[in-house]
PDB file of N, CA and C in Angstrom:
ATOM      1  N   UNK A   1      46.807 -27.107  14.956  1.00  0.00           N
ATOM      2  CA  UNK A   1      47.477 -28.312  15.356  1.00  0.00           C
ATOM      3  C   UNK A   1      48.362 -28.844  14.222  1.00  0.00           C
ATOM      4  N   UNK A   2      48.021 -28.809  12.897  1.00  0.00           N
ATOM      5  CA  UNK A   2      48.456 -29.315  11.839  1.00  0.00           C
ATOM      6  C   UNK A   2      49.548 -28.281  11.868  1.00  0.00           C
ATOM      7  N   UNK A   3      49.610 -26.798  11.986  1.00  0.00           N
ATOM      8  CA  UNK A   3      50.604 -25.990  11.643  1.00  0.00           C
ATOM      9  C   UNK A   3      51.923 -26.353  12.817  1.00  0.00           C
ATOM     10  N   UNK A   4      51.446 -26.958  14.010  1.00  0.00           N
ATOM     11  CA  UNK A   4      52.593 -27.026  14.964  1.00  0.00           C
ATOM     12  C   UNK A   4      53.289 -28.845  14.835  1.00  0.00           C
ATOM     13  N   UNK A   5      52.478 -29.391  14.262  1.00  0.00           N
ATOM     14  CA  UNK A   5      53.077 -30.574  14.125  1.00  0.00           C
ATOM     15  C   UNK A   5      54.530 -30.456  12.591  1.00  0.00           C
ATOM     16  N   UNK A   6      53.727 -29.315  11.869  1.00  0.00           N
ATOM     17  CA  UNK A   6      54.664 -29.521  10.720  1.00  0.00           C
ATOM     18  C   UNK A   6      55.663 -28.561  11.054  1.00  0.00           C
ATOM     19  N   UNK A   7      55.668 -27.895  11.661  1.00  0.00           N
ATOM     20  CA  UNK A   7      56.999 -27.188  12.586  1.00  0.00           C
ATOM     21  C   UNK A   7      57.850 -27.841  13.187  1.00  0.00           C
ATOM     22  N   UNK A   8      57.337 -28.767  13.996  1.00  0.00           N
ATOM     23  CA  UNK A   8      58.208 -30.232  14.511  1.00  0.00           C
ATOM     24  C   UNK A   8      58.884 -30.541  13.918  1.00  0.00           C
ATOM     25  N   UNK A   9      58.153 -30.944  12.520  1.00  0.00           N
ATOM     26  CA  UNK A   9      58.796 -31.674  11.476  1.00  0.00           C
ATOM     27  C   UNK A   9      60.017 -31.293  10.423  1.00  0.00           C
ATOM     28  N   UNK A  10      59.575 -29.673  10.739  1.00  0.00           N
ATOM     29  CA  UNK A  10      60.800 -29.002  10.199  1.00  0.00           C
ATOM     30  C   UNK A  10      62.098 -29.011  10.810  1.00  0.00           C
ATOM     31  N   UNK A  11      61.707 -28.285  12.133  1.00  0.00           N
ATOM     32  CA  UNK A  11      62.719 -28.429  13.439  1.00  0.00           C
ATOM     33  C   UNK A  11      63.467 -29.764  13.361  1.00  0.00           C
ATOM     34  N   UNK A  12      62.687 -30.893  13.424  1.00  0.00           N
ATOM     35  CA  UNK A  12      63.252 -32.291  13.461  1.00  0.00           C
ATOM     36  C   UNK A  12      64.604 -32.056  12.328  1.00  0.00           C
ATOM     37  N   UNK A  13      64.030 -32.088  11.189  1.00  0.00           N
ATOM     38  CA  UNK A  13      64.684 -32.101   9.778  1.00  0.00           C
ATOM     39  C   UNK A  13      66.075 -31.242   9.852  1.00  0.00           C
ATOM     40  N   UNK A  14      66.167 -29.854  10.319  1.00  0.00           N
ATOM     41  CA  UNK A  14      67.222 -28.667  10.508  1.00  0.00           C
ATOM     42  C   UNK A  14      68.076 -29.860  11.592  1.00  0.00           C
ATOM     43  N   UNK A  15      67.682 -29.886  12.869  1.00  0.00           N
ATOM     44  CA  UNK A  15      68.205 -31.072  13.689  1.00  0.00           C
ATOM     45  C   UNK A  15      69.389 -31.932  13.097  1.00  0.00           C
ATOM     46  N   UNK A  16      68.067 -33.112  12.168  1.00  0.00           N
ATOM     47  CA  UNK A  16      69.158 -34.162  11.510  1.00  0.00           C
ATOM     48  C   UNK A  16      69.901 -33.858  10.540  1.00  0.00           C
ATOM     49  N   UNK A  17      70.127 -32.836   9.517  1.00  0.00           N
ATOM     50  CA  UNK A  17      71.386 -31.972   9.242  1.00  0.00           C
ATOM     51  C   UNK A  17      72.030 -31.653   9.300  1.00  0.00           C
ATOM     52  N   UNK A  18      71.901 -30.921  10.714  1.00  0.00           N
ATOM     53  CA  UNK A  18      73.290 -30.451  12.028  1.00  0.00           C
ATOM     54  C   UNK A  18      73.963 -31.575  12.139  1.00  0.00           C
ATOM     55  N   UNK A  19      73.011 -32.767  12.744  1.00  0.00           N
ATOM     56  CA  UNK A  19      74.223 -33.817  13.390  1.00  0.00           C
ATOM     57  C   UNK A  19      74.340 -34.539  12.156  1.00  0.00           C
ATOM     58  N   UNK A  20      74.084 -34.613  11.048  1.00  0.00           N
ATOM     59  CA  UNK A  20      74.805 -35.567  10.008  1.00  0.00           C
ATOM     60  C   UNK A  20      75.845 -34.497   9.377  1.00  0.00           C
ATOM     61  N   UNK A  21      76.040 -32.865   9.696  1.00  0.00           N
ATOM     62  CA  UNK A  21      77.126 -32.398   9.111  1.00  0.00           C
ATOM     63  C   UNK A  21      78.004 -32.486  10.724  1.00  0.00           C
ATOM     64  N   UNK A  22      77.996 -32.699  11.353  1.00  0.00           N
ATOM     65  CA  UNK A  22      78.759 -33.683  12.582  1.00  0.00           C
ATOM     66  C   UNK A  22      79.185 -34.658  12.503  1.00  0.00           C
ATOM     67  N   UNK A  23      79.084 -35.934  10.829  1.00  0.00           N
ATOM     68  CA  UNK A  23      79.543 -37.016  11.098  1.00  0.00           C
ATOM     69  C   UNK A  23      80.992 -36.949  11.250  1.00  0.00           C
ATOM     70  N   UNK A  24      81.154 -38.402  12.462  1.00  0.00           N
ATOM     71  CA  UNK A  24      83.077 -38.432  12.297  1.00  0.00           C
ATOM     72  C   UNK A  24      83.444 -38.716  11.004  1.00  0.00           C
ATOM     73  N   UNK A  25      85.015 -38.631  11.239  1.00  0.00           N
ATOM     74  CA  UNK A  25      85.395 -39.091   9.964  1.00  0.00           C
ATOM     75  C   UNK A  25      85.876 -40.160   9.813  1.00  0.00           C
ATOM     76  N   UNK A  26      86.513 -40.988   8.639  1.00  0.00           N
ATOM     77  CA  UNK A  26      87.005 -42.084   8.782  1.00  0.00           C
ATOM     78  C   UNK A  26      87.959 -42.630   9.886  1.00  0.00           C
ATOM     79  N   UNK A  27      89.023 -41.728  10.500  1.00  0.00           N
ATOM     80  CA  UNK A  27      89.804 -41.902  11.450  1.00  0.00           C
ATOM     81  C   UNK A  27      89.072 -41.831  13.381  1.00  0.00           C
ATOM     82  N   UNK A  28      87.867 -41.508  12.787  1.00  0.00           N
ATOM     83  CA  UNK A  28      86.924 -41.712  14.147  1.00  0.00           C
ATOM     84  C   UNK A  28      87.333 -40.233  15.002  1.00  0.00           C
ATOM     85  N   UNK A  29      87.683 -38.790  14.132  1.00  0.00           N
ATOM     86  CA  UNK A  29      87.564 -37.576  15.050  1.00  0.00           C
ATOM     87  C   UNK A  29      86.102 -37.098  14.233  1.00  0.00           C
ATOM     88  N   UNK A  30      86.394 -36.294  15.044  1.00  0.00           N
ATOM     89  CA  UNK A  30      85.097 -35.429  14.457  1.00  0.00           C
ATOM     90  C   UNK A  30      85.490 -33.963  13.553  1.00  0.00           C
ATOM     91  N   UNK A  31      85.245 -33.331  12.408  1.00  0.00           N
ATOM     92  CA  UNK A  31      86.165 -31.959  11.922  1.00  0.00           C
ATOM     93  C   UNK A  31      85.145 -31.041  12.236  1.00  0.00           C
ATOM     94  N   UNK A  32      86.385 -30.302  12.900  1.00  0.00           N
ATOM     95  CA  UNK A  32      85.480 -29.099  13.446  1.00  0.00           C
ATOM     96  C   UNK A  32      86.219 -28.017  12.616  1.00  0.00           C
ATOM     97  N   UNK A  33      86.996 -28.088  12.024  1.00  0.00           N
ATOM     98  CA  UNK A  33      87.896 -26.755  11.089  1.00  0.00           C
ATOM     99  C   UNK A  33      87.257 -26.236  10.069  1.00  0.00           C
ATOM    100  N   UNK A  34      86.381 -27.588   9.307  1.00  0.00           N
ATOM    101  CA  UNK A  34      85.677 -27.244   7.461  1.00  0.00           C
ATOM    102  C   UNK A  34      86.151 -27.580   6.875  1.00  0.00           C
ATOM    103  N   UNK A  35      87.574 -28.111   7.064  1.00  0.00           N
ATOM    104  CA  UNK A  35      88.471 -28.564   6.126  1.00  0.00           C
ATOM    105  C   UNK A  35      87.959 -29.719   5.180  1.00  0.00           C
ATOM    106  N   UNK A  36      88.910 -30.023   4.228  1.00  0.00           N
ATOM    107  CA  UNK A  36      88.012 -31.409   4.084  1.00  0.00           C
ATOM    108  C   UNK A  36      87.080 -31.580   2.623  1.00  0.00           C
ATOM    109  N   UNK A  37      86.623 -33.133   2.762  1.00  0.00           N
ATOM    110  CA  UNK A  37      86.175 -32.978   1.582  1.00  0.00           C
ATOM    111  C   UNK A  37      84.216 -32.906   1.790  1.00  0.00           C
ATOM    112  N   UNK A  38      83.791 -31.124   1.314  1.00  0.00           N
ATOM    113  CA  UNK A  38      82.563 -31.452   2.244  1.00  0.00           C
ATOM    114  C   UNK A  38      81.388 -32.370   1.367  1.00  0.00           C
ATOM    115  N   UNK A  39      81.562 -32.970   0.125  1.00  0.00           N
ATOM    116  CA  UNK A  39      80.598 -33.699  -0.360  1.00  0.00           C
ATOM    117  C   UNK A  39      80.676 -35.320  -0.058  1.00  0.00           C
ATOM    118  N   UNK A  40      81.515 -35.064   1.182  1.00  0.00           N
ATOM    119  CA  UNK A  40      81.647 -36.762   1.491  1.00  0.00           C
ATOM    120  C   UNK A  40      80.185 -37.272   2.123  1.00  0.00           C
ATOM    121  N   UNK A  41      79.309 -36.186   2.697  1.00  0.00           N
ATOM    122  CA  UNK A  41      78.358 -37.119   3.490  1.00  0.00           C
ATOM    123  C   UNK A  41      77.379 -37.005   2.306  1.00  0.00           C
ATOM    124  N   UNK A  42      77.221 -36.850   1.328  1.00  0.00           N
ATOM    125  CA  UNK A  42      75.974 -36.598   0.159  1.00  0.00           C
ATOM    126  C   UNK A  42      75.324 -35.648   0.520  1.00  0.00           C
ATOM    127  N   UNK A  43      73.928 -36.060   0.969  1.00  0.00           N
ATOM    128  CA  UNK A  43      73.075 -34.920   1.329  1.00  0.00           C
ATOM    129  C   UNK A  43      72.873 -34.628   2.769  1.00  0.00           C
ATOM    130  N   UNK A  44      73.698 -35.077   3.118  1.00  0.00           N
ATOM    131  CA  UNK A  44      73.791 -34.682   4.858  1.00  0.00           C
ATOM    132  C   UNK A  44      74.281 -33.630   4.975  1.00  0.00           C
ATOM    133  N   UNK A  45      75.314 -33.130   4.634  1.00  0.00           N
ATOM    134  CA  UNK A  45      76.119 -31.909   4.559  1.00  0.00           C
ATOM    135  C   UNK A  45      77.006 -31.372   3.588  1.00  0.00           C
ATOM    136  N   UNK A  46      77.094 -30.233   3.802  1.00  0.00           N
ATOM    137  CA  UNK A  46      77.884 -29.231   3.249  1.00  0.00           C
ATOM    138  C   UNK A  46      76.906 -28.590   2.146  1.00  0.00           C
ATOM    139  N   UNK A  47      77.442 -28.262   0.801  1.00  0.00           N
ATOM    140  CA  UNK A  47      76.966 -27.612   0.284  1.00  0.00           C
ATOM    141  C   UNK A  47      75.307 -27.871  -0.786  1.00  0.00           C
ATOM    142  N   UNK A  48      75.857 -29.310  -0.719  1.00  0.00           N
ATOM    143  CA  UNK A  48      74.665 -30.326  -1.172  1.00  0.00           C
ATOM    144  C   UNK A  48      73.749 -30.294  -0.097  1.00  0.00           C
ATOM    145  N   UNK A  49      74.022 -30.220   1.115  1.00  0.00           N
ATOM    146  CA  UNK A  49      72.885 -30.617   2.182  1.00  0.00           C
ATOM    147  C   UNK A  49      72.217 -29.197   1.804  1.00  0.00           C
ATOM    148  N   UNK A  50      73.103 -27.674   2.210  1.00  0.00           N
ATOM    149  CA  UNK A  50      71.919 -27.049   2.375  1.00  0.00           C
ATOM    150  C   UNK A  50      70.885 -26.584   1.308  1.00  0.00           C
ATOM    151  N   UNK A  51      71.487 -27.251  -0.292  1.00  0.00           N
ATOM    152  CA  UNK A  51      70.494 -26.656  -1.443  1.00  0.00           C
ATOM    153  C   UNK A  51      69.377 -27.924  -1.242  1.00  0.00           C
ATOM    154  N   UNK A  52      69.426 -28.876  -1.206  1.00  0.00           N
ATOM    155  CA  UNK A  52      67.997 -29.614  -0.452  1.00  0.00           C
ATOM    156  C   UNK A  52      67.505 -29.419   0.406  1.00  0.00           C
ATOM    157  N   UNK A  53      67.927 -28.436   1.682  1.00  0.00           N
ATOM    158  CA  UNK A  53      67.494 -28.065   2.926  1.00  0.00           C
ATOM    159  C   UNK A  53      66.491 -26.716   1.753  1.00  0.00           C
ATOM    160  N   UNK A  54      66.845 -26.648   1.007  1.00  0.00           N
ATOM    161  CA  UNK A  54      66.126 -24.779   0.799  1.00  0.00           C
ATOM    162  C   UNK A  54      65.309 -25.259  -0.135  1.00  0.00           C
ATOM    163  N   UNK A  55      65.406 -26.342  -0.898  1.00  0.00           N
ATOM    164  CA  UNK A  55      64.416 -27.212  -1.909  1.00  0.00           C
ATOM    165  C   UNK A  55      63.555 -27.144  -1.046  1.00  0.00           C
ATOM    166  N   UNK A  56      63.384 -28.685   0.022  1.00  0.00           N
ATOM    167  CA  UNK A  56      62.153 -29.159   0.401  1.00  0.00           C
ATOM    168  C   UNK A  56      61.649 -27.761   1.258  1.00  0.00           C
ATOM    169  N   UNK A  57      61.849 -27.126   1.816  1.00  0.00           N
ATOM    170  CA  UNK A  57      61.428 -25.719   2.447  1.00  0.00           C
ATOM    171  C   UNK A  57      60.257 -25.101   1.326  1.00  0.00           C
ATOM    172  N   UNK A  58      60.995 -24.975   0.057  1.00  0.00           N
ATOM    173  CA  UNK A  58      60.499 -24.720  -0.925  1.00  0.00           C
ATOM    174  C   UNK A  58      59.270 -25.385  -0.875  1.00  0.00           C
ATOM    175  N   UNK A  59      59.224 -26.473  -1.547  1.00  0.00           N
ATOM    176  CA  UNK A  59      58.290 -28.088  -1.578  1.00  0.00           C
ATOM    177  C   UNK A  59      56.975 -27.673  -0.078  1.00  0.00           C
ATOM    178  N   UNK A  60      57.292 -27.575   1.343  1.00  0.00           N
ATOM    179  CA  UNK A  60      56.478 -27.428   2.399  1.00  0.00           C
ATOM    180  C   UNK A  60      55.587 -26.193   2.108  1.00  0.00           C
ATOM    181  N   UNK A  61      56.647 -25.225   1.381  1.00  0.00           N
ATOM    182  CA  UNK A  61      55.675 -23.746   1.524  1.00  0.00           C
ATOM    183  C   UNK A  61      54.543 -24.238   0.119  1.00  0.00           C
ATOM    184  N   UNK A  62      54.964 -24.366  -1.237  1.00  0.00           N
ATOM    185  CA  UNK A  62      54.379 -24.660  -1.613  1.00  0.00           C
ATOM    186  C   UNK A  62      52.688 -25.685  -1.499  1.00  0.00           C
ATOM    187  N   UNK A  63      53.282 -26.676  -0.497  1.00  0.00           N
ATOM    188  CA  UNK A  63      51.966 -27.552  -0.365  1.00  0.00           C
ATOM    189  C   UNK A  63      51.187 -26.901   0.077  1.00  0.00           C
ATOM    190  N   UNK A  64      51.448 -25.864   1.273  1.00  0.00           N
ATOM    191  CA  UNK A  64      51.059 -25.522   2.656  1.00  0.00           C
ATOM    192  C   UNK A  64      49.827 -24.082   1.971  1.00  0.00           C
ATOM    193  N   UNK A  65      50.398 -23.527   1.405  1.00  0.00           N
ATOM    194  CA  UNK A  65      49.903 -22.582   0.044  1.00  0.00           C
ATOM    195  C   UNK A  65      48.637 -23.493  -0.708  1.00  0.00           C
ATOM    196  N   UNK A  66      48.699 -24.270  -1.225  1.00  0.00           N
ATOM    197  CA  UNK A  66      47.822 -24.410  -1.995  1.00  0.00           C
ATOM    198  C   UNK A  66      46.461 -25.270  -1.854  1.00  0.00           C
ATOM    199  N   UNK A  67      45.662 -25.322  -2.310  1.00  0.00           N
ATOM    200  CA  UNK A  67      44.140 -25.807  -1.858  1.00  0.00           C
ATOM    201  C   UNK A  67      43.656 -26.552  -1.895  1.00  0.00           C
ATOM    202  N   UNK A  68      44.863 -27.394  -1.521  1.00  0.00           N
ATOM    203  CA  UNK A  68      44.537 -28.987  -1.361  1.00  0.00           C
ATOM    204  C   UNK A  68      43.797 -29.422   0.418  1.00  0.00           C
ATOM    205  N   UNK A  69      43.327 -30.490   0.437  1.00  0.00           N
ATOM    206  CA  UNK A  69      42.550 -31.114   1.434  1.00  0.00           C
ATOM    207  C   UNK A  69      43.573 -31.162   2.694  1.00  0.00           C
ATOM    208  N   UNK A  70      43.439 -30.785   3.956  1.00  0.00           N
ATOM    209  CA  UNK A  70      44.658 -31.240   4.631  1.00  0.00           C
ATOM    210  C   UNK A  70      45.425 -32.510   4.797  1.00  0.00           C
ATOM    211  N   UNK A  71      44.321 -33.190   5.096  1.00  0.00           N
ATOM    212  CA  UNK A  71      44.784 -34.852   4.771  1.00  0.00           C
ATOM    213  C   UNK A  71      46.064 -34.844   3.728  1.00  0.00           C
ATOM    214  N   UNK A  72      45.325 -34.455   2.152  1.00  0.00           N
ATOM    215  CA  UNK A  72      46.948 -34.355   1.007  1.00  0.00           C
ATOM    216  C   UNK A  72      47.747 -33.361   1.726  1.00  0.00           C
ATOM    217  N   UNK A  73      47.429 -32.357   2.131  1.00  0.00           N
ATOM    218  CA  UNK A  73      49.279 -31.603   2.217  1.00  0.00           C
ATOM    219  C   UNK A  73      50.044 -32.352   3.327  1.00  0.00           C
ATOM    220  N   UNK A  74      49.398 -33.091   4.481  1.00  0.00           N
ATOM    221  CA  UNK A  74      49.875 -33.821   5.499  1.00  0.00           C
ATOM    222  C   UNK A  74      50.902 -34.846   4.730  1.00  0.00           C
ATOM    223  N   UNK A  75      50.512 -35.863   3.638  1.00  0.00           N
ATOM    224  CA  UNK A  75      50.803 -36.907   3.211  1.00  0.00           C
ATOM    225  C   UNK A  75      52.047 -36.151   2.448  1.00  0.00           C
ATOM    226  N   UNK A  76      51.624 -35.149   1.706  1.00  0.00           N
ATOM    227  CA  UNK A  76      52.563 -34.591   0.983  1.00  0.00           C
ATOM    228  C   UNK A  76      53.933 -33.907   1.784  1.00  0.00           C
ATOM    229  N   UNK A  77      53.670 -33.568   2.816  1.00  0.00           N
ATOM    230  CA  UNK A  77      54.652 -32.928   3.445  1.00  0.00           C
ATOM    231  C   UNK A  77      55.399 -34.185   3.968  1.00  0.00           C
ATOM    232  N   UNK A  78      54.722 -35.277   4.533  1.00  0.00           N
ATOM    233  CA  UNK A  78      55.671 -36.019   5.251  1.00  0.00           C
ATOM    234  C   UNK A  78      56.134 -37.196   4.162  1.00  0.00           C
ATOM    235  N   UNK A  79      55.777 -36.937   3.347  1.00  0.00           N
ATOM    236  CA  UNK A  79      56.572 -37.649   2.049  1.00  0.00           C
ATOM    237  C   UNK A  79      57.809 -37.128   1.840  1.00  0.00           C
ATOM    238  N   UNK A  80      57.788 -35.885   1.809  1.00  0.00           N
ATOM    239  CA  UNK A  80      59.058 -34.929   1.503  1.00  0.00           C
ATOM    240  C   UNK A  80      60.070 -34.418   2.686  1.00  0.00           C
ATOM    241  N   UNK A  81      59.273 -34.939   3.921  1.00  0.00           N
ATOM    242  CA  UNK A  81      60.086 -34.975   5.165  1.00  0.00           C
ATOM    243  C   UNK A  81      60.713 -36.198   5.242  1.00  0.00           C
ATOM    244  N   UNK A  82      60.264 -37.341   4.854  1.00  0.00           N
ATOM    245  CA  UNK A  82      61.091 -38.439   5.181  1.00  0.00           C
ATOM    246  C   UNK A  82      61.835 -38.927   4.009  1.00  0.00           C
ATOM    247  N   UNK A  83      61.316 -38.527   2.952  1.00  0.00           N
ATOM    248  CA  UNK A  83      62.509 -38.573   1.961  1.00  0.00           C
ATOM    249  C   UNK A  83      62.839 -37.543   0.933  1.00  0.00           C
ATOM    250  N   UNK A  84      63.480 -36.769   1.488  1.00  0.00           N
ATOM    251  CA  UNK A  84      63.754 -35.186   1.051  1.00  0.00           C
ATOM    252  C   UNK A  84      63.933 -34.863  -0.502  1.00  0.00           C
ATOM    253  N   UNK A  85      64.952 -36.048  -0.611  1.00  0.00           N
ATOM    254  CA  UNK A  85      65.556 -36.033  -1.982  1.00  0.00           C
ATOM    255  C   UNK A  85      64.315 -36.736  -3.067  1.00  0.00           C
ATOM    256  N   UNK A  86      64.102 -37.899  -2.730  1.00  0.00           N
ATOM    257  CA  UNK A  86      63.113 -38.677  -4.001  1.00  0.00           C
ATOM    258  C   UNK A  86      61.414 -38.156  -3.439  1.00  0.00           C
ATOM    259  N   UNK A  87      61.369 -37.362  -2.523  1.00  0.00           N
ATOM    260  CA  UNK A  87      59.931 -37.122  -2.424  1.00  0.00           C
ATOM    261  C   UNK A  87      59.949 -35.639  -3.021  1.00  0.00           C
ATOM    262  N   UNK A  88      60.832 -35.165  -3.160  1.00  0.00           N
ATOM    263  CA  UNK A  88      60.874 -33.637  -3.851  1.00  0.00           C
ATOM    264  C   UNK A  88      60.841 -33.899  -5.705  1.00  0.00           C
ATOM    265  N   UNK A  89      61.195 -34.596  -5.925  1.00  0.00           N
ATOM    266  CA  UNK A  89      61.173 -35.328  -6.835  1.00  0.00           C
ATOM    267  C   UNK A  89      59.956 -35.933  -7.260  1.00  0.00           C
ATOM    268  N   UNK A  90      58.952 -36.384  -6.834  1.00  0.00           N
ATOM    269  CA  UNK A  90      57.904 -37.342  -6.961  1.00  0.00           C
ATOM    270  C   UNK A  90      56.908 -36.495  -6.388  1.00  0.00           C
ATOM    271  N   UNK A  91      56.891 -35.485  -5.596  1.00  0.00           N
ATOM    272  CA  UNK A  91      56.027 -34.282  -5.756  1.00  0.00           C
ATOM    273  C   UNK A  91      56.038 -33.199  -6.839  1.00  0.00           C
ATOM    274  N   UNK A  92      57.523 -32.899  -7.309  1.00  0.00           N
ATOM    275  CA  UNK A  92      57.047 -31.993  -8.395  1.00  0.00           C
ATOM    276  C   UNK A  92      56.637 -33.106 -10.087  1.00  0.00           C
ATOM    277  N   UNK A  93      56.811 -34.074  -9.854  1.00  0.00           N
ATOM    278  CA  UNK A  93      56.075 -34.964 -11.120  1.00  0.00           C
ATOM    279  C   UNK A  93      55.195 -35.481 -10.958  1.00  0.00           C
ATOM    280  N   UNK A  94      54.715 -35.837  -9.967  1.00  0.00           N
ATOM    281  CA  UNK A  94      52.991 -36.135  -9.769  1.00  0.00           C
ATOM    282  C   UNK A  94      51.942 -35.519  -8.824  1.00  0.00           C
ATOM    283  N   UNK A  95      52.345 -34.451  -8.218  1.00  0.00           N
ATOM    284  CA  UNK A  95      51.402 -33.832  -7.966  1.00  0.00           C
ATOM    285  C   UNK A  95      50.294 -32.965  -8.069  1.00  0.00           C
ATOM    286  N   UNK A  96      50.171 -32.917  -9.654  1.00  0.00           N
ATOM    287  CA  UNK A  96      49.243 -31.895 -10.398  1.00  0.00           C
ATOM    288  C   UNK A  96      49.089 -30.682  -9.666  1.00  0.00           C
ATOM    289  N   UNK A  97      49.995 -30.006  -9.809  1.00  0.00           N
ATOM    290  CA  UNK A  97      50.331 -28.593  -8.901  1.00  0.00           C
ATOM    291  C   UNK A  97      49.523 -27.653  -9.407  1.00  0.00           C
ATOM    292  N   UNK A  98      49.177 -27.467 -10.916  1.00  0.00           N
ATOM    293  CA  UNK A  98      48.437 -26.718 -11.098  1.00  0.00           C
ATOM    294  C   UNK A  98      47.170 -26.630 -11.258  1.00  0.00           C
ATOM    295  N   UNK A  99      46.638 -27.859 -10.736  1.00  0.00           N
ATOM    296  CA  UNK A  99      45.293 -27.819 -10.240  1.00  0.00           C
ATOM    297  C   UNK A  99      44.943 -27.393  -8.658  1.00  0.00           C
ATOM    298  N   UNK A 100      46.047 -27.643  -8.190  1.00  0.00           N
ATOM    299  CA  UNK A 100      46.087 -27.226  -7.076  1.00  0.00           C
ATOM    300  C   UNK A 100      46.594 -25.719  -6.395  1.00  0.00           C
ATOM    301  N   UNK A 101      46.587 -24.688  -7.357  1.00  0.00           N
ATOM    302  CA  UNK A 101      47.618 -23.599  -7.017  1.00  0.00           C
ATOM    303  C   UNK A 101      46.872 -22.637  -6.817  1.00  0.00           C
ATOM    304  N   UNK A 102      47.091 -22.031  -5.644  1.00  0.00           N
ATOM    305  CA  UNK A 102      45.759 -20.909  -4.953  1.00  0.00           C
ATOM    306  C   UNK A 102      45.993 -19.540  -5.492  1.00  0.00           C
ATOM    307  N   UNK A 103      47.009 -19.794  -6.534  1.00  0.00           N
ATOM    308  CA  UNK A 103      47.010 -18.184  -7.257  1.00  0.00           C
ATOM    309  C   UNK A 103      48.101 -17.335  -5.940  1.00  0.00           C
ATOM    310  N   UNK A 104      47.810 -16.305  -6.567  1.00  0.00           N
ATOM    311  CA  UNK A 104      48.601 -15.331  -5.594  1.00  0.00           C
ATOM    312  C   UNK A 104      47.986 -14.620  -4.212  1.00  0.00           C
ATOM    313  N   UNK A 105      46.731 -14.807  -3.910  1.00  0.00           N
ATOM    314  CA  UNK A 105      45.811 -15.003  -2.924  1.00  0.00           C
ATOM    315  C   UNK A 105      45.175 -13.556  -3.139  1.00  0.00           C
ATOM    316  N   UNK A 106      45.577 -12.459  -3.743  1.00  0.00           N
ATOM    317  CA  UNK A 106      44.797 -11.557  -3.793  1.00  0.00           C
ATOM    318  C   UNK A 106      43.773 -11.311  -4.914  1.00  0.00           C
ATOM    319  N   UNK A 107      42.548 -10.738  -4.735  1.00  0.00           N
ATOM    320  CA  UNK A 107      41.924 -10.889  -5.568  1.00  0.00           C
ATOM    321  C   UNK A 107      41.416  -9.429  -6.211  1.00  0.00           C
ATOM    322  N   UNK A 108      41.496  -9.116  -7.284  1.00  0.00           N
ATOM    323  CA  UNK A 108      41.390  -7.635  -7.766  1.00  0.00           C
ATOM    324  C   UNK A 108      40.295  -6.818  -7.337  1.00  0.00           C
ATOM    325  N   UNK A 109      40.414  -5.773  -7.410  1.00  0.00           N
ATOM    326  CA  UNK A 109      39.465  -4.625  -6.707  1.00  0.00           C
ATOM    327  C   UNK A 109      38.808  -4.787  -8.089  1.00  0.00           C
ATOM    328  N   UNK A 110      37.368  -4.413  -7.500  1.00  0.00           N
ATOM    329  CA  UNK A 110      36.225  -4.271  -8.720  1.00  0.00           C
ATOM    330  C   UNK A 110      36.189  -2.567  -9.015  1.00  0.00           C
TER     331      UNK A 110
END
């Protein structure tokens, strides 16, 4: 249940990307060419949007990986879902990651 809700949440996220690299422009069309200046929406689009789109991706796999309580990766994920930029940020400085890091999951042959 937890794995299909945070799929939502991804889905949601890819979603509001699309339509914020859809915003009109000042003259009230919409650019459909590319032209343009693409760091006008910040992190909504263009080239800035998608290196935070591949961050917090980053940030989800990571939580989702490691051996924390579900309750924390829940909190943690939707910290970083609703604020992509300052929760990616405030997860990799306070989340004591390496207490939390499940290693590489395999464990050596005896």
């Amino acid at each position: 249940m937890f794995q299909n809700a945070l799929f939502s949440a991804f889905i949601a996220q890819l979603w509001l990307a699309a339509l914020a690299m859809a915003a009109p422009l000042a003259d009230g069309t919409v650019s459909t060419a590319g032209h343009g200046n693409t760091w006008q929406y910040g992190t909504g689009g263009g080239i800035l949007g998608l290196i935070v789109l591949i961050l917090d991706i980053i940030v989800f796999l990571e939580v989702l990986k490691s051996n924390r309580p579900p309750s924390s990766k829940l909190i943690w994920c939707l910290v970083v879902f609703l604020f992509p930029v300052i929760g990616m940020v405030i997860y990799y400085l306070f989340s004591n990651r390496s207490a939390h890091n499940s290693g590489s999951g395999y464990e050596p042959l005896a």
